[in-house]
N, C-alpha and C. Protein backbone atom coordinates (compact mmCIF):
# COMPACT_ATOMS: atom_id res chain seq x y z
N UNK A 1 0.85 -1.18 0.00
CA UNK A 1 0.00 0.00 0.00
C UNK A 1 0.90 1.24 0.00
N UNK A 2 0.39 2.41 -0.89
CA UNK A 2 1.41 3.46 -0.97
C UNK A 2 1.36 4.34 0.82
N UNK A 3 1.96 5.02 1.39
CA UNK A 3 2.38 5.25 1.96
C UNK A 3 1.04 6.43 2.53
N UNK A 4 0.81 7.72 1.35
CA UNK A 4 -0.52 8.40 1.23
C UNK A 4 -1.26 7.85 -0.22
N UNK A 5 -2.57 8.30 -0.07
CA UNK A 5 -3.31 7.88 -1.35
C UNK A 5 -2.83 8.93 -2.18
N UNK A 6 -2.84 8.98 -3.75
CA UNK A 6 -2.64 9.45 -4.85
C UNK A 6 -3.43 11.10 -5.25
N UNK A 7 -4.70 10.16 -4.81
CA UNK A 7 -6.06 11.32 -5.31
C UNK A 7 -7.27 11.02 -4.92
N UNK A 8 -8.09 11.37 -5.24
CA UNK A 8 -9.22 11.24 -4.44
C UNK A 8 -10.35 10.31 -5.51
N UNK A 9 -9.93 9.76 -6.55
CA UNK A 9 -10.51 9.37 -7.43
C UNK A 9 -10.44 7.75 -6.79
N UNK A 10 -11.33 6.46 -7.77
CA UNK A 10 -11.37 5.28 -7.42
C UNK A 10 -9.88 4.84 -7.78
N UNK A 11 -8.66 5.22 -8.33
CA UNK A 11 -7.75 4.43 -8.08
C UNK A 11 -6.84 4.70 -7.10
N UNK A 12 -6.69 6.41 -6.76
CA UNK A 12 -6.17 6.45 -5.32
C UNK A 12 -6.81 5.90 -4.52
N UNK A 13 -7.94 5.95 -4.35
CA UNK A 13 -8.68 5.24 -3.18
C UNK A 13 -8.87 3.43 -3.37
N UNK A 14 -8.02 2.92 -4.41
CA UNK A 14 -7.93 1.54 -4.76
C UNK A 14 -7.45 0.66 -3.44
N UNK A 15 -7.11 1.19 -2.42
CA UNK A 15 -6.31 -0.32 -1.42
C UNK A 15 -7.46 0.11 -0.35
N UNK A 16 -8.20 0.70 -0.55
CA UNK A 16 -9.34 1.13 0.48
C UNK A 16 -10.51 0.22 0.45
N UNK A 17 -10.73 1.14 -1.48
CA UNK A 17 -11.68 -0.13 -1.85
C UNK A 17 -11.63 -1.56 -2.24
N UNK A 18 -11.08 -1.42 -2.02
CA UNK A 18 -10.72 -3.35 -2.42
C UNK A 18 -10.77 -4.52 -0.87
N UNK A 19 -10.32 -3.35 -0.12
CA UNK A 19 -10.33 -4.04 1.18
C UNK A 19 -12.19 -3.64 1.34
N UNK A 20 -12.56 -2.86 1.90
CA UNK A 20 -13.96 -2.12 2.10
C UNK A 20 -15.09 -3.28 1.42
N UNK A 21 -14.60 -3.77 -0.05
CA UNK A 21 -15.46 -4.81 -0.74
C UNK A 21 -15.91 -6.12 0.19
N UNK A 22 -14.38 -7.30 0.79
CA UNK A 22 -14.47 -7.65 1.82
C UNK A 22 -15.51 -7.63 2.84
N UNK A 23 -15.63 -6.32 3.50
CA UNK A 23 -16.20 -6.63 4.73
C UNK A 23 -17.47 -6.82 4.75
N UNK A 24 -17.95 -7.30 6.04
CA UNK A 24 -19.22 -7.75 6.38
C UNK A 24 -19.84 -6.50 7.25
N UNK A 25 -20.55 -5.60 6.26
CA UNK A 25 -20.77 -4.21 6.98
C UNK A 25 -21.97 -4.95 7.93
N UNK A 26 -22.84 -5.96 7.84
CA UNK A 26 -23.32 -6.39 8.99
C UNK A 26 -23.29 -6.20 10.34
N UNK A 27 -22.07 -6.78 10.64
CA UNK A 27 -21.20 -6.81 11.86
C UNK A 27 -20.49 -5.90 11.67
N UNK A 28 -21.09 -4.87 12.17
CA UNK A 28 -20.42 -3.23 12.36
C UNK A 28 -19.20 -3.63 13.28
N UNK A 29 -19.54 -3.60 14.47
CA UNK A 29 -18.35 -3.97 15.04
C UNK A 29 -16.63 -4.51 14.75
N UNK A 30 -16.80 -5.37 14.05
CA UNK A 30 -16.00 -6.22 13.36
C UNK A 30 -15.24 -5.44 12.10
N UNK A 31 -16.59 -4.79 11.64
CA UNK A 31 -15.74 -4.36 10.02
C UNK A 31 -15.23 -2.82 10.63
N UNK A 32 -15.66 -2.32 11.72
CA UNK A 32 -15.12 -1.30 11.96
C UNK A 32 -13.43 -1.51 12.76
N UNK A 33 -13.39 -2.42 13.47
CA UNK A 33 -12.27 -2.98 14.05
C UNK A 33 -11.51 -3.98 12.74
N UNK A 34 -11.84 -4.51 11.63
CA UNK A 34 -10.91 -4.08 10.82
C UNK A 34 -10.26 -3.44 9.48
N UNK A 35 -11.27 -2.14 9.76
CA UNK A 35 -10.97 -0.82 9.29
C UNK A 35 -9.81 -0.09 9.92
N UNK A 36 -10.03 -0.37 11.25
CA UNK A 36 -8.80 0.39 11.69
C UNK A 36 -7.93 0.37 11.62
N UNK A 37 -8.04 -1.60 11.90
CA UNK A 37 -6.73 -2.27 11.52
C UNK A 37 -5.83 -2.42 10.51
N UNK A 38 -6.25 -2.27 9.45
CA UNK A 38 -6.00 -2.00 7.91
C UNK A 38 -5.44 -0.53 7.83
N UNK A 39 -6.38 0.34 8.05
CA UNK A 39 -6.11 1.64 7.78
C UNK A 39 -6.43 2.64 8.84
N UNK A 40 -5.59 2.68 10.28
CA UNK A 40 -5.61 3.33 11.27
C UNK A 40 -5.96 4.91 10.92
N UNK A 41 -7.00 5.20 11.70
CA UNK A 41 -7.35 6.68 11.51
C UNK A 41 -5.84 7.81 11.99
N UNK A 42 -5.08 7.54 12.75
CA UNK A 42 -3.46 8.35 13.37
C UNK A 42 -2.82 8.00 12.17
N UNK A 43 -3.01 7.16 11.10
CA UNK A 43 -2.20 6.26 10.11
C UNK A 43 -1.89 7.43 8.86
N UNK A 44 -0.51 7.13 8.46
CA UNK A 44 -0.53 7.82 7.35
C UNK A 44 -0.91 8.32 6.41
N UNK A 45 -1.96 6.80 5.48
CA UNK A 45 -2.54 7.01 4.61
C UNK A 45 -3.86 7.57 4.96
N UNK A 46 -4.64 7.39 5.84
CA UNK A 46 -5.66 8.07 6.18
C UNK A 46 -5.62 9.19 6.53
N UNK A 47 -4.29 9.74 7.20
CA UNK A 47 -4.17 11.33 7.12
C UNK A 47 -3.88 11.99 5.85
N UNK A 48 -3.52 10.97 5.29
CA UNK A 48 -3.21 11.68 3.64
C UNK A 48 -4.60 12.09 3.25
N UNK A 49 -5.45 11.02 3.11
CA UNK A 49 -6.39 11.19 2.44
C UNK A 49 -7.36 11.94 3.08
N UNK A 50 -7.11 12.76 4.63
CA UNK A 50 -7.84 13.55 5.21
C UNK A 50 -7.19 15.18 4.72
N UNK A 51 -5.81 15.14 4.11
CA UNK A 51 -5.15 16.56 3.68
C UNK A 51 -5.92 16.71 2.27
N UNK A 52 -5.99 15.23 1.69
CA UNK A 52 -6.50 15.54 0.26
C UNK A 52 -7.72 16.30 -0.12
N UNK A 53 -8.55 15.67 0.67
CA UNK A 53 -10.43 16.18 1.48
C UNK A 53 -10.24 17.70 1.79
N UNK A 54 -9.03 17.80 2.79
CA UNK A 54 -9.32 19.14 3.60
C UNK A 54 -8.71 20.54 1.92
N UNK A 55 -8.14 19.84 1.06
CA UNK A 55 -7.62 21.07 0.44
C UNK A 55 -8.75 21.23 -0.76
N UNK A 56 -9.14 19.74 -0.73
CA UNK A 56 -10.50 19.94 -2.23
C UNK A 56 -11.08 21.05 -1.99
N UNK A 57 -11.99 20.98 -0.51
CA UNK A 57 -12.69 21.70 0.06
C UNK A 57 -12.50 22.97 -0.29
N UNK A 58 -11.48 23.73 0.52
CA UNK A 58 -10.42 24.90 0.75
C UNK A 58 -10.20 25.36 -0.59
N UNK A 59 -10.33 24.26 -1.42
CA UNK A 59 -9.57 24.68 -3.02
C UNK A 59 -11.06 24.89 -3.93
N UNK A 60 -12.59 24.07 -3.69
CA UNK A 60 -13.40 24.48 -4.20
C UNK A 60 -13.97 23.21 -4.75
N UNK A 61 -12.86 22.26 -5.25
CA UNK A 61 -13.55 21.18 -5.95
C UNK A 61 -14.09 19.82 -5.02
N UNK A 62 -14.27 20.12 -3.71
CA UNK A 62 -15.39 19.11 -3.00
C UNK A 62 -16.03 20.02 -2.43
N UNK A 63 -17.33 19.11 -1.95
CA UNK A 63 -18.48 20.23 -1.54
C UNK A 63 -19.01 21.25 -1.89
N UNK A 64 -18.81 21.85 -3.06
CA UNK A 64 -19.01 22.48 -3.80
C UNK A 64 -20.76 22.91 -4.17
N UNK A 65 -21.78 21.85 -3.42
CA UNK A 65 -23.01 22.38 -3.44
C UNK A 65 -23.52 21.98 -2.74
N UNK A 66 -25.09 22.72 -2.55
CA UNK A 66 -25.86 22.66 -1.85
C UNK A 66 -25.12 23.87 -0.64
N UNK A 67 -25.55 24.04 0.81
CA UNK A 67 -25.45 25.27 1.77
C UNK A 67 -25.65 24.38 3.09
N UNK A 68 -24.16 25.04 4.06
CA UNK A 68 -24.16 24.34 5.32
C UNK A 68 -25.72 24.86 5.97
N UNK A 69 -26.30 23.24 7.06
CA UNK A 69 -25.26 23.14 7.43
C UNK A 69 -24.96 21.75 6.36
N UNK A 70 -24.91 21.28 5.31
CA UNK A 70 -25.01 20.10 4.37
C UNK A 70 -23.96 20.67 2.95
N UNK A 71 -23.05 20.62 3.00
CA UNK A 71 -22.41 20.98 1.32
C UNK A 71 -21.97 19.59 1.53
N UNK A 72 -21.92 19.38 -0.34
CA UNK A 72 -22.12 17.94 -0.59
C UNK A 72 -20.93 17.69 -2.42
N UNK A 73 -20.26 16.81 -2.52
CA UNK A 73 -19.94 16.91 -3.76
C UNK A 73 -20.02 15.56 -4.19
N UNK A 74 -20.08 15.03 -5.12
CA UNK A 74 -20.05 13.21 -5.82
C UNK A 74 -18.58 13.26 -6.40
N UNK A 75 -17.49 12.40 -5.15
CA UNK A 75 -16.06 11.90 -5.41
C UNK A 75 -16.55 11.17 -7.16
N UNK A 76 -16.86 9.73 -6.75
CA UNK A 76 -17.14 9.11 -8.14
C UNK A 76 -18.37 8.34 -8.17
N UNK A 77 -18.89 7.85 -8.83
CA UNK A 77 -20.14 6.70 -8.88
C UNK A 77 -19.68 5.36 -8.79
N UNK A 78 -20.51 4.17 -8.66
CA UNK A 78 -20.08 2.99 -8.28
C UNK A 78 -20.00 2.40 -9.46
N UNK A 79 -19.40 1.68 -9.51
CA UNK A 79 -18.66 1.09 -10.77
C UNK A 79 -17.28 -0.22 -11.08
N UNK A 80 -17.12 -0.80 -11.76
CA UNK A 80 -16.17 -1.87 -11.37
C UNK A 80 -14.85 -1.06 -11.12
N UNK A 81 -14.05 -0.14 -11.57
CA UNK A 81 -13.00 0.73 -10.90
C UNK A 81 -13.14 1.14 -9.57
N UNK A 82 -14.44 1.13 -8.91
CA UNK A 82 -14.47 1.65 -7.87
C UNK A 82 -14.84 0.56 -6.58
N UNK A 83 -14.61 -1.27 -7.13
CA UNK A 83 -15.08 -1.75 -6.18
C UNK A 83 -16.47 -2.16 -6.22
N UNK A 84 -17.32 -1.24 -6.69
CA UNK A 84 -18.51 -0.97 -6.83
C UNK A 84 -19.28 -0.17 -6.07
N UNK A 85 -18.17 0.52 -5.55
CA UNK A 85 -18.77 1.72 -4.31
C UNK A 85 -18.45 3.49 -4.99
N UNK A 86 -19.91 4.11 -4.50
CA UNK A 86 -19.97 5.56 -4.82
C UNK A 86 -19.14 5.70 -4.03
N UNK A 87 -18.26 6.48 -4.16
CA UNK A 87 -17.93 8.08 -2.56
C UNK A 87 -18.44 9.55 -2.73
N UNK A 88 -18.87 9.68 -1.94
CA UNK A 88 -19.50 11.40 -2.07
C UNK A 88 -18.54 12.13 -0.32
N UNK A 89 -18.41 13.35 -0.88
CA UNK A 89 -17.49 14.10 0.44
C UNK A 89 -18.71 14.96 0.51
N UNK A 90 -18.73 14.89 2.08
CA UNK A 90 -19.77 15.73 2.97
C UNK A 90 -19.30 16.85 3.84
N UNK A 91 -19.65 18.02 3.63
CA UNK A 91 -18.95 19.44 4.49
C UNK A 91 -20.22 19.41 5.10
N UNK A 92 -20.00 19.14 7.00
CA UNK A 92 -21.80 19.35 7.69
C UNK A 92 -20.99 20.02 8.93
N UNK A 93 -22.07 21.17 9.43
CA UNK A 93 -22.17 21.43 10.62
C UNK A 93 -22.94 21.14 11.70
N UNK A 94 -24.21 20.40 10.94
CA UNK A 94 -25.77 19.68 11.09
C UNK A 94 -25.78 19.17 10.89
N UNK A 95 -27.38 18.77 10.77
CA UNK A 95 -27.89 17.37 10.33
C UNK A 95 -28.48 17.78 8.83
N UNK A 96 -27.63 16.46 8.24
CA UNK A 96 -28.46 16.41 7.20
C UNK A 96 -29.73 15.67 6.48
N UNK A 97 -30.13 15.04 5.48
CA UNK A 97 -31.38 14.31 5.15
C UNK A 97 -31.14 12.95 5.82
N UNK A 98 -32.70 12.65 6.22
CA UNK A 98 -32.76 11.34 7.03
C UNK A 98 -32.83 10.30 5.75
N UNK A 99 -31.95 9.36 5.82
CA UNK A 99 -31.97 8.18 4.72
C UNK A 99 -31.48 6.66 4.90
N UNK A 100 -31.56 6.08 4.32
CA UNK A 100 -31.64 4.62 4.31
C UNK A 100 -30.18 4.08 3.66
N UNK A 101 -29.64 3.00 4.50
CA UNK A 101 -28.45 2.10 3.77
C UNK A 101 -28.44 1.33 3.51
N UNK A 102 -29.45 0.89 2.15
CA UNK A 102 -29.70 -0.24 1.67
C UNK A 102 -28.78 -1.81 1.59
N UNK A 103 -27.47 -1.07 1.41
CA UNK A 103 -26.40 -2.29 1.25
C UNK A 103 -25.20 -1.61 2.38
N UNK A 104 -25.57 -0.39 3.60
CA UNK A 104 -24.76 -0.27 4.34
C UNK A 104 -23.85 0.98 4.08
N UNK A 105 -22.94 1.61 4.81
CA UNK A 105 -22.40 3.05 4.11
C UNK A 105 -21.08 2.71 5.19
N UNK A 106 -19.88 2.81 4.70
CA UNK A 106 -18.92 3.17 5.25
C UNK A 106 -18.13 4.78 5.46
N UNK A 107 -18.36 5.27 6.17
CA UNK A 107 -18.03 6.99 6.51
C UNK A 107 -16.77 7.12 7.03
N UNK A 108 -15.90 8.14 6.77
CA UNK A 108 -14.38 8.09 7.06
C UNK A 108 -14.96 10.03 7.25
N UNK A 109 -14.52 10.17 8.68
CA UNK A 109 -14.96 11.65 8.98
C UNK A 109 -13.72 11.87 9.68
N UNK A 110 -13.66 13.72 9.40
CA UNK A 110 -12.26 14.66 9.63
C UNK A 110 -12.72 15.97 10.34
N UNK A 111 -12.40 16.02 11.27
CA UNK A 111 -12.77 17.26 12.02
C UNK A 111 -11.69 18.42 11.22
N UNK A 112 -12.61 19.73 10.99
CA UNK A 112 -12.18 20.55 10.58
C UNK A 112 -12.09 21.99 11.33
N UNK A 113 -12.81 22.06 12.45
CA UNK A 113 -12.90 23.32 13.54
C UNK A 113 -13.71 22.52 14.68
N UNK A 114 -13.63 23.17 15.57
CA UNK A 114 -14.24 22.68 17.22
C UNK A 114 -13.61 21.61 17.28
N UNK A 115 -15.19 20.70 18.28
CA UNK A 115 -14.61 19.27 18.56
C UNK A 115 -15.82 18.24 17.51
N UNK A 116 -16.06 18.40 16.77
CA UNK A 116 -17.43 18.22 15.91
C UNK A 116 -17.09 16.36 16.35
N UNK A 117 -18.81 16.26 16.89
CA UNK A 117 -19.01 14.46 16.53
C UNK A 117 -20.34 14.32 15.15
N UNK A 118 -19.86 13.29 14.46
CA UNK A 118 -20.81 12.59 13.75
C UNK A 118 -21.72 11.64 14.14
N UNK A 119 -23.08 11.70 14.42
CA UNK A 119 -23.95 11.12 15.38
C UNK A 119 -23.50 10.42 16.68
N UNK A 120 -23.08 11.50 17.36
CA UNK A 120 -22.17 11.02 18.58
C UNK A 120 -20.63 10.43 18.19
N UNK A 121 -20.00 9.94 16.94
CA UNK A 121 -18.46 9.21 17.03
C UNK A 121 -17.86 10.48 16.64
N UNK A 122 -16.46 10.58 17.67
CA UNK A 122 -15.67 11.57 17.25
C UNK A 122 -15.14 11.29 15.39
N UNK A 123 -14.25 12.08 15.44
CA UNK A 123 -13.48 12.15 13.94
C UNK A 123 -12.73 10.26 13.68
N UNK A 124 -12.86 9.89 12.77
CA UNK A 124 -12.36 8.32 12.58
C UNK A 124 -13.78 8.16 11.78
N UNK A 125 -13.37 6.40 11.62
CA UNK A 125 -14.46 5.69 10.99
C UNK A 125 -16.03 5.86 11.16
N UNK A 126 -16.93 5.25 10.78
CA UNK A 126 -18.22 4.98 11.04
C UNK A 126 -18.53 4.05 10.16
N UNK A 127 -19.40 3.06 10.77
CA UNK A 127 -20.31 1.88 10.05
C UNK A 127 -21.64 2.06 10.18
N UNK A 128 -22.46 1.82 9.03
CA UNK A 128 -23.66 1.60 9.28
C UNK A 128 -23.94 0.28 8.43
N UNK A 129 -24.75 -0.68 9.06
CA UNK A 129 -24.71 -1.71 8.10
C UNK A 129 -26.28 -1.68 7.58
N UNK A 130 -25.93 -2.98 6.63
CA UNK A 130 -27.62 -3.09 5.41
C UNK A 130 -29.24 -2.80 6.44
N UNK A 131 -29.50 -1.44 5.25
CA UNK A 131 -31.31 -1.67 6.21
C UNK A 131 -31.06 -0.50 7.17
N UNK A 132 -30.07 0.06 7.54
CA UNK A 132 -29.82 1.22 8.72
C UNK A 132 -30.77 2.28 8.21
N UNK A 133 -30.71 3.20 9.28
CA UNK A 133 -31.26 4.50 8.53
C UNK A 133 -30.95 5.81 9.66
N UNK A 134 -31.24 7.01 9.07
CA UNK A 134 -30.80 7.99 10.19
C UNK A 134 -30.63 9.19 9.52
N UNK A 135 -30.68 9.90 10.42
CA UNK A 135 -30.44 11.45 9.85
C UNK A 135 -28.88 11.95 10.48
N UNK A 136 -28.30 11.93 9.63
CA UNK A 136 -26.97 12.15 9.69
C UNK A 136 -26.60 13.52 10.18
N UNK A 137 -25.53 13.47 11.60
CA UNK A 137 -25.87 14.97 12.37
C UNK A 137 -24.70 15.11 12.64
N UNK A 138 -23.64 16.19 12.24
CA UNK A 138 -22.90 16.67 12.72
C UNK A 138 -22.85 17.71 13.69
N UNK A 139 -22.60 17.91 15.43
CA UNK A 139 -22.48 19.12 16.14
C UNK A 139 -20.88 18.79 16.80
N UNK A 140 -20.83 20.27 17.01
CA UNK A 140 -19.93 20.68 17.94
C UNK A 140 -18.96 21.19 17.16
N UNK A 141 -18.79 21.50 15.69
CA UNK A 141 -17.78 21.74 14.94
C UNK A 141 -18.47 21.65 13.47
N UNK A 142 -17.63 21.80 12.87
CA UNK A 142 -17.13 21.36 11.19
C UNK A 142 -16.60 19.80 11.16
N UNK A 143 -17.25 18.97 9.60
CA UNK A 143 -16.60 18.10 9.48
C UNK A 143 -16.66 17.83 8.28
N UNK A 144 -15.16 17.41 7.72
CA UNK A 144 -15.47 16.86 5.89
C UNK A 144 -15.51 15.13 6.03
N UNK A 145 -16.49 14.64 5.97
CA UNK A 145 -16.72 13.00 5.57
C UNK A 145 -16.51 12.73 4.82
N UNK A 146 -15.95 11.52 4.19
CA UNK A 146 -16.28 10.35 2.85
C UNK A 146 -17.22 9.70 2.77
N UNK A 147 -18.20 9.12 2.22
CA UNK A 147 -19.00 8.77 2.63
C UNK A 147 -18.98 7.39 1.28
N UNK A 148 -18.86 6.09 1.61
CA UNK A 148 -18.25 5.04 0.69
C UNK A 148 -19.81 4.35 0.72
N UNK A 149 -20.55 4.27 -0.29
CA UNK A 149 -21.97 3.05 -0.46
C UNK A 149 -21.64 2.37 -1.19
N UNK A 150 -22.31 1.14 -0.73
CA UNK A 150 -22.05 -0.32 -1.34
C UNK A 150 -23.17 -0.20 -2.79
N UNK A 151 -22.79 0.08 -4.05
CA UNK A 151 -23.28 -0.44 -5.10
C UNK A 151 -23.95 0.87 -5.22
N UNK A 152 -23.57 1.93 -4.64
CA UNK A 152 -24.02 3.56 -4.47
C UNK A 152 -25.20 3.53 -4.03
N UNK A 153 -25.74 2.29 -3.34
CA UNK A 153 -27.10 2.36 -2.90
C UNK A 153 -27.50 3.69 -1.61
N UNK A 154 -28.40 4.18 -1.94
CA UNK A 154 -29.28 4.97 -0.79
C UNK A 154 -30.39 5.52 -1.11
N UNK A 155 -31.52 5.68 0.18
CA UNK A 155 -32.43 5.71 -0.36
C UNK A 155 -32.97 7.05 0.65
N UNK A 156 -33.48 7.88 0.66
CA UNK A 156 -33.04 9.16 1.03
C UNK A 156 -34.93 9.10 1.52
N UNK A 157 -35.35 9.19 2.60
CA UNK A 157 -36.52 9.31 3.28
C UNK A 157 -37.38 10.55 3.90
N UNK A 158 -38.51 10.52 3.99
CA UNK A 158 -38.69 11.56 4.36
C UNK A 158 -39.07 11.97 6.27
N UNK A 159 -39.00 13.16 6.59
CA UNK A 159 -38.96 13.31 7.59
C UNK A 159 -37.89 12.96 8.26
């Protein structure tokens, strides 16, 4: 595995997704313990790929629409280069739309000001596995997420 990721596209993000395919987002527990293990949030490459996030931003080309507290951009669509997983990067200060994880969502979140948690987990991973649902809430800060779906599934609910 390279040392930092490349880019923010499906082949920098290639030793992510390939592992990410693997897991049994089921057993949150498990696939989150070895997420870490693989790719420690203190870990190089995950800080890489948290500088890469933090300058898109800063630079214009992530998050780029919609208005906090929700700016939103589409990394890539799901596809065989990608594993078969979308990534979309999330700039929230709030909560955003309540929705559904049909095949599960793997989230890689970066505190960017305060002490911001993502539905209560500080900055690091998040699992949600198949069938979850929720309104996704960032307080206490700024945060730029990844947000990785299995087969780009989601299903976006109301209320």
């Amino acid at each position: 595995m390279p040392e930092t990721p490349s880019s923010l596209d499906a082949a920098g993000l290639q030793p992510l997704l390939r592992f990410a395919a693997i897991l049994d987002l089921g057993d949150r527990a498990a696939a989150l313990e070895a997420l870490e293990a693989e790719f420690p949030f203190a870990g190089a490459w995950v800080q890489g790929l948290g500088a890469l996030m933090k300058a898109g931003v800063e630079g214009g080309s992530l998050c780029d629409r919609g208005e906090l507290p929700v700016r939103f951009s589409r990394v890539f669509k799901a596809g065989e280069a990608s594993e078969g997983f979308s990534a979309d990067a999330v700039l929230m200060t709030g909560p955003g739309p309540r929705h559904e994880h049909p095949a599960g969502e793997i989230d890689l979140c970066f505190a960017l000001d305060g002490a911001p948690r993502f539905d209560g987990h500080a900055a690091g991973w998040v699992v949600y596995g198949p069938g979850s649902e929720h309104v996704p809430t960032v307080s206490g800060g700024t945060m730029v997420i990844l947000y990785l779906l299995p087969g780009g599934a989601i299903r976006f609910l109301k209320g």
